[in-house]
N, C-alpha and C. Protein backbone atom coordinates (compact mmCIF):
# COMPACT_ATOMS: atom_id res chain seq x y z
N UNK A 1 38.98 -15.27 -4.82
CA UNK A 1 39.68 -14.31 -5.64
C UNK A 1 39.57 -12.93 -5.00
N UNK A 2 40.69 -11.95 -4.80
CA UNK A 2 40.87 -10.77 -4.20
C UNK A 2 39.71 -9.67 -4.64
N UNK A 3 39.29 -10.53 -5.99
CA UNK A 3 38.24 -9.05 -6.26
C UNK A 3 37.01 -8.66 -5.90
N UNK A 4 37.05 -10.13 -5.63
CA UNK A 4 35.29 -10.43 -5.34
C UNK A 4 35.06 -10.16 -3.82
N UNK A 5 36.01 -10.20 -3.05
CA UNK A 5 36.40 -9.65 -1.70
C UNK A 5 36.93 -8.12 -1.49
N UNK A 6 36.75 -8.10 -2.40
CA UNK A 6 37.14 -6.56 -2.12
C UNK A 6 35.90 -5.23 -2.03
N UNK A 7 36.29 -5.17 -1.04
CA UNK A 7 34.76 -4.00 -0.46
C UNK A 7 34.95 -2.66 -1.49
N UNK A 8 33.66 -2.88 -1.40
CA UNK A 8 33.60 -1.32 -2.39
C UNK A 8 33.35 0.33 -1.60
N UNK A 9 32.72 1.19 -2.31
CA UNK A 9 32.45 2.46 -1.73
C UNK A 9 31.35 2.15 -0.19
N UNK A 10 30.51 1.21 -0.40
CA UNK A 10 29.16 0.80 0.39
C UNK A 10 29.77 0.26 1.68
N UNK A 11 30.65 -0.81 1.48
CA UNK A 11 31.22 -1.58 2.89
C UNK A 11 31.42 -2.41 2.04
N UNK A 12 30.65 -3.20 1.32
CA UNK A 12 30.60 -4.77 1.00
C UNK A 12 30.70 -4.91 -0.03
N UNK A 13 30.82 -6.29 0.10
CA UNK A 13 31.57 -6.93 -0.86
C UNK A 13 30.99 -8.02 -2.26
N UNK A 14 30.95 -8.62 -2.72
CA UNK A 14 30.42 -10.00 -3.64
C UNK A 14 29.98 -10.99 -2.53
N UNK A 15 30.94 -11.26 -1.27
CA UNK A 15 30.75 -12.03 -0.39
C UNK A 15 29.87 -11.64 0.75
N UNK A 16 29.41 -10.21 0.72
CA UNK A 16 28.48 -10.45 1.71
C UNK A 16 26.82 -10.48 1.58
N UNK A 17 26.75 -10.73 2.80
CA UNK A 17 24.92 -11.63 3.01
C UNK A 17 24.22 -10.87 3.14
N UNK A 18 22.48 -11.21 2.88
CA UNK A 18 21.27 -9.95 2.32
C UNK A 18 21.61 -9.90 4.08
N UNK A 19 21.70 -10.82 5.03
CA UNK A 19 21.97 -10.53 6.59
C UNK A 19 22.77 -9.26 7.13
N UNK A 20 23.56 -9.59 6.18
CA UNK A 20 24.86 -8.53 6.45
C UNK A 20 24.53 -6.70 6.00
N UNK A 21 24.07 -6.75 4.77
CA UNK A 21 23.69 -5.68 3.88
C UNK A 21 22.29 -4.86 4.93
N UNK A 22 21.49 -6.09 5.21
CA UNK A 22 19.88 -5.24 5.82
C UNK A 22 20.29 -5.20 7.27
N UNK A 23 21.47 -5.22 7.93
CA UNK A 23 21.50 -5.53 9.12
C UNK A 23 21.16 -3.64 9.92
N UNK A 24 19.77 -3.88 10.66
CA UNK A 24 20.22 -2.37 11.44
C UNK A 24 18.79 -1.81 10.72
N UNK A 25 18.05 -2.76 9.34
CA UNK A 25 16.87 -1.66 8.83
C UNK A 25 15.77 -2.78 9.55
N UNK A 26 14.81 -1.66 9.78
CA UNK A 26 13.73 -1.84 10.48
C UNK A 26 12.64 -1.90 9.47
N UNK A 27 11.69 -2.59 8.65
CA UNK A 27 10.96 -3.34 7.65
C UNK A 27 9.77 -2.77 8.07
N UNK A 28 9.26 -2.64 9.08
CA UNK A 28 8.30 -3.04 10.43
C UNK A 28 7.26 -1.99 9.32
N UNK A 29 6.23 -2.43 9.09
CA UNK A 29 5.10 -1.12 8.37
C UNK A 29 5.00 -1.40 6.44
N UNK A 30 6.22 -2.24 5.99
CA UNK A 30 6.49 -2.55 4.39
C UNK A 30 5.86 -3.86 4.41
N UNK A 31 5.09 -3.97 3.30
CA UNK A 31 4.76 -4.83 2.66
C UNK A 31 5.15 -5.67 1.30
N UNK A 32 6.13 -7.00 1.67
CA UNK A 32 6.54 -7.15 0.12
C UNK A 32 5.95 -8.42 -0.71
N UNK A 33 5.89 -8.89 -2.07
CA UNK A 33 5.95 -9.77 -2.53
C UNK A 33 6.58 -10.11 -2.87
N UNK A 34 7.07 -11.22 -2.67
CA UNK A 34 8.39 -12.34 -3.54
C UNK A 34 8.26 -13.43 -4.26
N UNK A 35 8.31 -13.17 -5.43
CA UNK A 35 8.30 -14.33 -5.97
C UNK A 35 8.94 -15.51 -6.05
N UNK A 36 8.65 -16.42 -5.94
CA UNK A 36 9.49 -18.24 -6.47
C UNK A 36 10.25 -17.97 -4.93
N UNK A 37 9.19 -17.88 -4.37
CA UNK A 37 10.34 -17.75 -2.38
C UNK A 37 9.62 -19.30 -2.14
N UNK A 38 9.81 -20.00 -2.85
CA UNK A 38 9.49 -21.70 -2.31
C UNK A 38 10.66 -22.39 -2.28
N UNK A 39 11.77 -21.84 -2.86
CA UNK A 39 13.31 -22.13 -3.07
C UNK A 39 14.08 -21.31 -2.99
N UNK A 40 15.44 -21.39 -3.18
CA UNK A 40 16.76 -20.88 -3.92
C UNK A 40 16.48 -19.28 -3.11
N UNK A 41 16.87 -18.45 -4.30
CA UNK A 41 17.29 -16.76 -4.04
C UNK A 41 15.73 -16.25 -3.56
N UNK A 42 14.53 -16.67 -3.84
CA UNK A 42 13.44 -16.53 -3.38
C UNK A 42 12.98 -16.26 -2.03
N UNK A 43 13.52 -18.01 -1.57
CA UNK A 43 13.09 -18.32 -0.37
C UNK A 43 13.74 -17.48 0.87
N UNK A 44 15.21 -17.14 0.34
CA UNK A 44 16.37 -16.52 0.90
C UNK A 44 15.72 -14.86 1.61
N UNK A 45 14.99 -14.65 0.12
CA UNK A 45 14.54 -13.39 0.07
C UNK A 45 13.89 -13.04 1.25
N UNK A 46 12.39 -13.93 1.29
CA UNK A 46 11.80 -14.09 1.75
C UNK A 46 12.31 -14.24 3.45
N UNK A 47 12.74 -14.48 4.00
CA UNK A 47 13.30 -15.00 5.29
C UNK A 47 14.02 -14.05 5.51
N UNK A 48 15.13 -12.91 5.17
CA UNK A 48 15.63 -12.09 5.58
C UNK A 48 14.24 -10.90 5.83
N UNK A 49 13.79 -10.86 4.85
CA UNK A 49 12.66 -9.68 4.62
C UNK A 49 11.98 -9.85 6.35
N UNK A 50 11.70 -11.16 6.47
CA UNK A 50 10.75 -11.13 7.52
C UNK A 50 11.58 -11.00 9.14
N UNK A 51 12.87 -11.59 8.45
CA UNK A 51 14.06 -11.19 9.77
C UNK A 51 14.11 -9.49 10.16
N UNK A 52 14.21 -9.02 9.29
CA UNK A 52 13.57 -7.32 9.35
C UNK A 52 12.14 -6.91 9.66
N UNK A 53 11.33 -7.43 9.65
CA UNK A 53 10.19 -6.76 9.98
C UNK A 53 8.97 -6.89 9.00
N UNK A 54 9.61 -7.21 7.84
CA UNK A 54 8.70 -6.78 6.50
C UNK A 54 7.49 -7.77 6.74
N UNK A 55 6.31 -7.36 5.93
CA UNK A 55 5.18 -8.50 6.02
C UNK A 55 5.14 -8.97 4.64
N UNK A 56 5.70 -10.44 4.73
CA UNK A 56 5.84 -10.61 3.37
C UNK A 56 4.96 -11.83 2.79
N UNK A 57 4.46 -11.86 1.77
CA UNK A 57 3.76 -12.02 0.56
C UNK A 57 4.17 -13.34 -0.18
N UNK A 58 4.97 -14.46 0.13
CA UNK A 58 5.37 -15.39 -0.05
C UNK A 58 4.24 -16.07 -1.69
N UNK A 59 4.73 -15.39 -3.30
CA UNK A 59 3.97 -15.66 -4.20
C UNK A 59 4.95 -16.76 -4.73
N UNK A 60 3.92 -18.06 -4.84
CA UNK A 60 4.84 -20.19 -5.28
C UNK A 60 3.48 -20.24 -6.17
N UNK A 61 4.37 -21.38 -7.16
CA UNK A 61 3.57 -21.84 -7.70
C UNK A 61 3.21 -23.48 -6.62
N UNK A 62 4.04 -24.06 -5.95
CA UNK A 62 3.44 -24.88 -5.11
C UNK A 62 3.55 -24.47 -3.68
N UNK A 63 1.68 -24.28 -3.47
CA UNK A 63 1.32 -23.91 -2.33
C UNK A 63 1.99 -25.21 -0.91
N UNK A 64 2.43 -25.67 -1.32
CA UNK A 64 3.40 -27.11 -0.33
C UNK A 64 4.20 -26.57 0.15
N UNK A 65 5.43 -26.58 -1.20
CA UNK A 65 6.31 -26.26 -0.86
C UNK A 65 6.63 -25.03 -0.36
N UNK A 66 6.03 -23.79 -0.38
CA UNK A 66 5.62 -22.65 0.21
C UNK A 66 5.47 -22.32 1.47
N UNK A 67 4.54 -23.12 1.99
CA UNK A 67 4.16 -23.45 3.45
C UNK A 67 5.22 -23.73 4.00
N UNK A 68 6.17 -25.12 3.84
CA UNK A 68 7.13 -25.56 4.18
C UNK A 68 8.38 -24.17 4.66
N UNK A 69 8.39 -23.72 3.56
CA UNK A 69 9.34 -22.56 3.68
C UNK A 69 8.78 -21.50 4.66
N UNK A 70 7.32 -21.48 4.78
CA UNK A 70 7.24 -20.61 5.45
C UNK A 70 7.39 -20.68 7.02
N UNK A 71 6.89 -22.17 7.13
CA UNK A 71 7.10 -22.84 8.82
C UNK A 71 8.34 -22.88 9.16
N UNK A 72 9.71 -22.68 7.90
CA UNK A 72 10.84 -22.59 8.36
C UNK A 72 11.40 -21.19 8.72
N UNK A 73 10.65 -20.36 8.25
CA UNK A 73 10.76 -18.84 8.60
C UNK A 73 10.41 -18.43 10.04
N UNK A 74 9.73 -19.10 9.67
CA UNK A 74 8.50 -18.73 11.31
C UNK A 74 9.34 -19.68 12.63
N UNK A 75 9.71 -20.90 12.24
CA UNK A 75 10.56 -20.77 13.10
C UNK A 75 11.90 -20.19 13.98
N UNK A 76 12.27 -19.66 12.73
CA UNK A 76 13.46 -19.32 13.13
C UNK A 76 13.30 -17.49 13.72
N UNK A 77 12.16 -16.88 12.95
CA UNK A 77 11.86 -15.37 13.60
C UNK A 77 10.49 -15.59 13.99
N UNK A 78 10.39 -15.48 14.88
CA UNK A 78 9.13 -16.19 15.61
C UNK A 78 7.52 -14.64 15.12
N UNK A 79 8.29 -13.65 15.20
CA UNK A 79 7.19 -12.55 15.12
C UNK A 79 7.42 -12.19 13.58
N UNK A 80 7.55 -13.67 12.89
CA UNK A 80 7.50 -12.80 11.28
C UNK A 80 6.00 -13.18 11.16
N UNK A 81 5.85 -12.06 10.01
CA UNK A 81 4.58 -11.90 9.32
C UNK A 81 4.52 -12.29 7.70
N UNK A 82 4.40 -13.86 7.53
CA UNK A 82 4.59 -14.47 6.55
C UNK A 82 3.10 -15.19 5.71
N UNK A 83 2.69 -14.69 4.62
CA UNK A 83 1.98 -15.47 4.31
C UNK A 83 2.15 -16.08 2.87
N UNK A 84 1.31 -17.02 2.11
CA UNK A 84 1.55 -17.40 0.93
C UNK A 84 0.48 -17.73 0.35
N UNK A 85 0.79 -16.98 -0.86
CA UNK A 85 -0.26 -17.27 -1.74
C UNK A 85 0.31 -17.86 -3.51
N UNK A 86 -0.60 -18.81 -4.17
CA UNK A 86 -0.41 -19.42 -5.16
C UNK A 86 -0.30 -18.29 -6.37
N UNK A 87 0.69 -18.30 -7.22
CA UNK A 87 0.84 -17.53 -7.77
C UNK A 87 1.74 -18.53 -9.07
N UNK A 88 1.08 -18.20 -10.28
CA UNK A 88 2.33 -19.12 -11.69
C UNK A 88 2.14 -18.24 -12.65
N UNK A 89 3.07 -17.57 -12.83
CA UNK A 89 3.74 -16.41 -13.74
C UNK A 89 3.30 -16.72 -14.97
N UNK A 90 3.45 -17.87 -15.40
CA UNK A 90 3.20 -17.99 -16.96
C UNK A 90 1.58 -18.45 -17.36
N UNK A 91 0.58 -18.25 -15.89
CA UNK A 91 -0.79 -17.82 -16.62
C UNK A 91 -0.89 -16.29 -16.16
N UNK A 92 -1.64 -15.98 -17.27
CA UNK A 92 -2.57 -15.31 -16.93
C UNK A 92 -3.37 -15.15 -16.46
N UNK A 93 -4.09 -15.98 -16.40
CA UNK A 93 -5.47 -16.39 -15.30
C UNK A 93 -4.81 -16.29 -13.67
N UNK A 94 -3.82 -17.12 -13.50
CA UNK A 94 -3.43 -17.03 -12.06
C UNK A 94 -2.69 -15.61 -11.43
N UNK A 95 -2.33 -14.99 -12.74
CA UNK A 95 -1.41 -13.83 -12.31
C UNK A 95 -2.71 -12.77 -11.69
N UNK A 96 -4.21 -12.34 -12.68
CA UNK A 96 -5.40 -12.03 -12.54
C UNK A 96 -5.94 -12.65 -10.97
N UNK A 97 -5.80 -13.89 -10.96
CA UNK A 97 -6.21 -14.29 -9.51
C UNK A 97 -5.47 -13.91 -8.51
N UNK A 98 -4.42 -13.56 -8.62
CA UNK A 98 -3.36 -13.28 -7.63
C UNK A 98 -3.38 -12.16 -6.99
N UNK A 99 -3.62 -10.82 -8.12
CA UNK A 99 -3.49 -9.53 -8.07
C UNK A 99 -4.95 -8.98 -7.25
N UNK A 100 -6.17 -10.39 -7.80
CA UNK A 100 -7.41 -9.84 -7.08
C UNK A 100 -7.65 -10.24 -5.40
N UNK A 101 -6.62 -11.05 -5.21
CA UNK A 101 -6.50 -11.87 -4.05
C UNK A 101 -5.86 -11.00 -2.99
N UNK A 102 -4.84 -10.22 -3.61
CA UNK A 102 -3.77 -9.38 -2.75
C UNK A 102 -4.42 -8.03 -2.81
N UNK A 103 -5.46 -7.39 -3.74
CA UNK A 103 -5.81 -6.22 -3.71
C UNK A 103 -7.19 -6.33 -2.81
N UNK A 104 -7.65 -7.92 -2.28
CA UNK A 104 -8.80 -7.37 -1.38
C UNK A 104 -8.22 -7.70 0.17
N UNK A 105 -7.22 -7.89 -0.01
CA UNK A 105 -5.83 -8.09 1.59
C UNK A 105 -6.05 -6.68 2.43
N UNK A 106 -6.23 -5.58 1.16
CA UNK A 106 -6.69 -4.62 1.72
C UNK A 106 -4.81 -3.81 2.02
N UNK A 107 -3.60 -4.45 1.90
CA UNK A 107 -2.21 -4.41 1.98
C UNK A 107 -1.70 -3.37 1.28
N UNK A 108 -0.88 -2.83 1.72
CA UNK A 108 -0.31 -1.74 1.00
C UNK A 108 0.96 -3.00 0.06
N UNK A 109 1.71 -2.15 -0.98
CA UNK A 109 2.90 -3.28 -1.43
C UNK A 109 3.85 -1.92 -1.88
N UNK A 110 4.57 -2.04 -0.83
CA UNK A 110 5.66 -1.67 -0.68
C UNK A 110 7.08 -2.11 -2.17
N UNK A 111 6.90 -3.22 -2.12
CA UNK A 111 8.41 -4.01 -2.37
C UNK A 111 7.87 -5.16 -3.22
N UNK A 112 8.48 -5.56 -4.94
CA UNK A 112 8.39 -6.31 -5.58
C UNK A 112 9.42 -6.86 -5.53
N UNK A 113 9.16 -8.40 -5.47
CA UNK A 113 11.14 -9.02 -6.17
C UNK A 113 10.42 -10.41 -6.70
């Protein structure tokens, strides 16, 4: 449909890619966390971020499937800086473990998603 293609004030469009949008920024020094990057808009996240530079924070509730995603990152940008840690939103306890886990990383955090 013409609308959804239709570029706005920015350049882009409905149709274009986080590739397209971050193309040209340099990450290199940001630190982000992403959540549910074990799949879908997450994982997506996750993999451009590190295509830029970012050192990212890969927060799954399955530490598996996580990894997985992350060996697919790492392959494809060889100098990303990807790690993962277990993280499930709907405890509390793990959200507490999470926050104490990433605050003795010693990491600055730049960037939530």
């Amino acid at each position: 449909m013409w609308l959804f293609s239709r570029k706005g004030a920015s350049g882009f469009s409905a149709n274009s890619t986080a590739e397209e949008v971050t193309q040209g920024i340099d990450g290199s020094g940001l630190t982000a966390i992403v959540t549910g990057a074990s799949s879908g808009i997450g994982a997506e996240t996750a993999r451009v971020l590190a295509l830029r530079g970012v050192h990212v924070i890969m927060a799954v509730r399955n530490l598996s499937a996580g990894n997985e995603v992350k060996e697919t990152i790492i392959k494809e940008v060889s100098k990303a800086r990807v790690d993962t840690m277990e993280l499930d939103l709907s405890s509390i306890a793990s959200v507490r473990k999470f926050a104490s886990e990433f605050d003795s990383l010693g990491l600055p955090l730049n960037v939530l998603m």
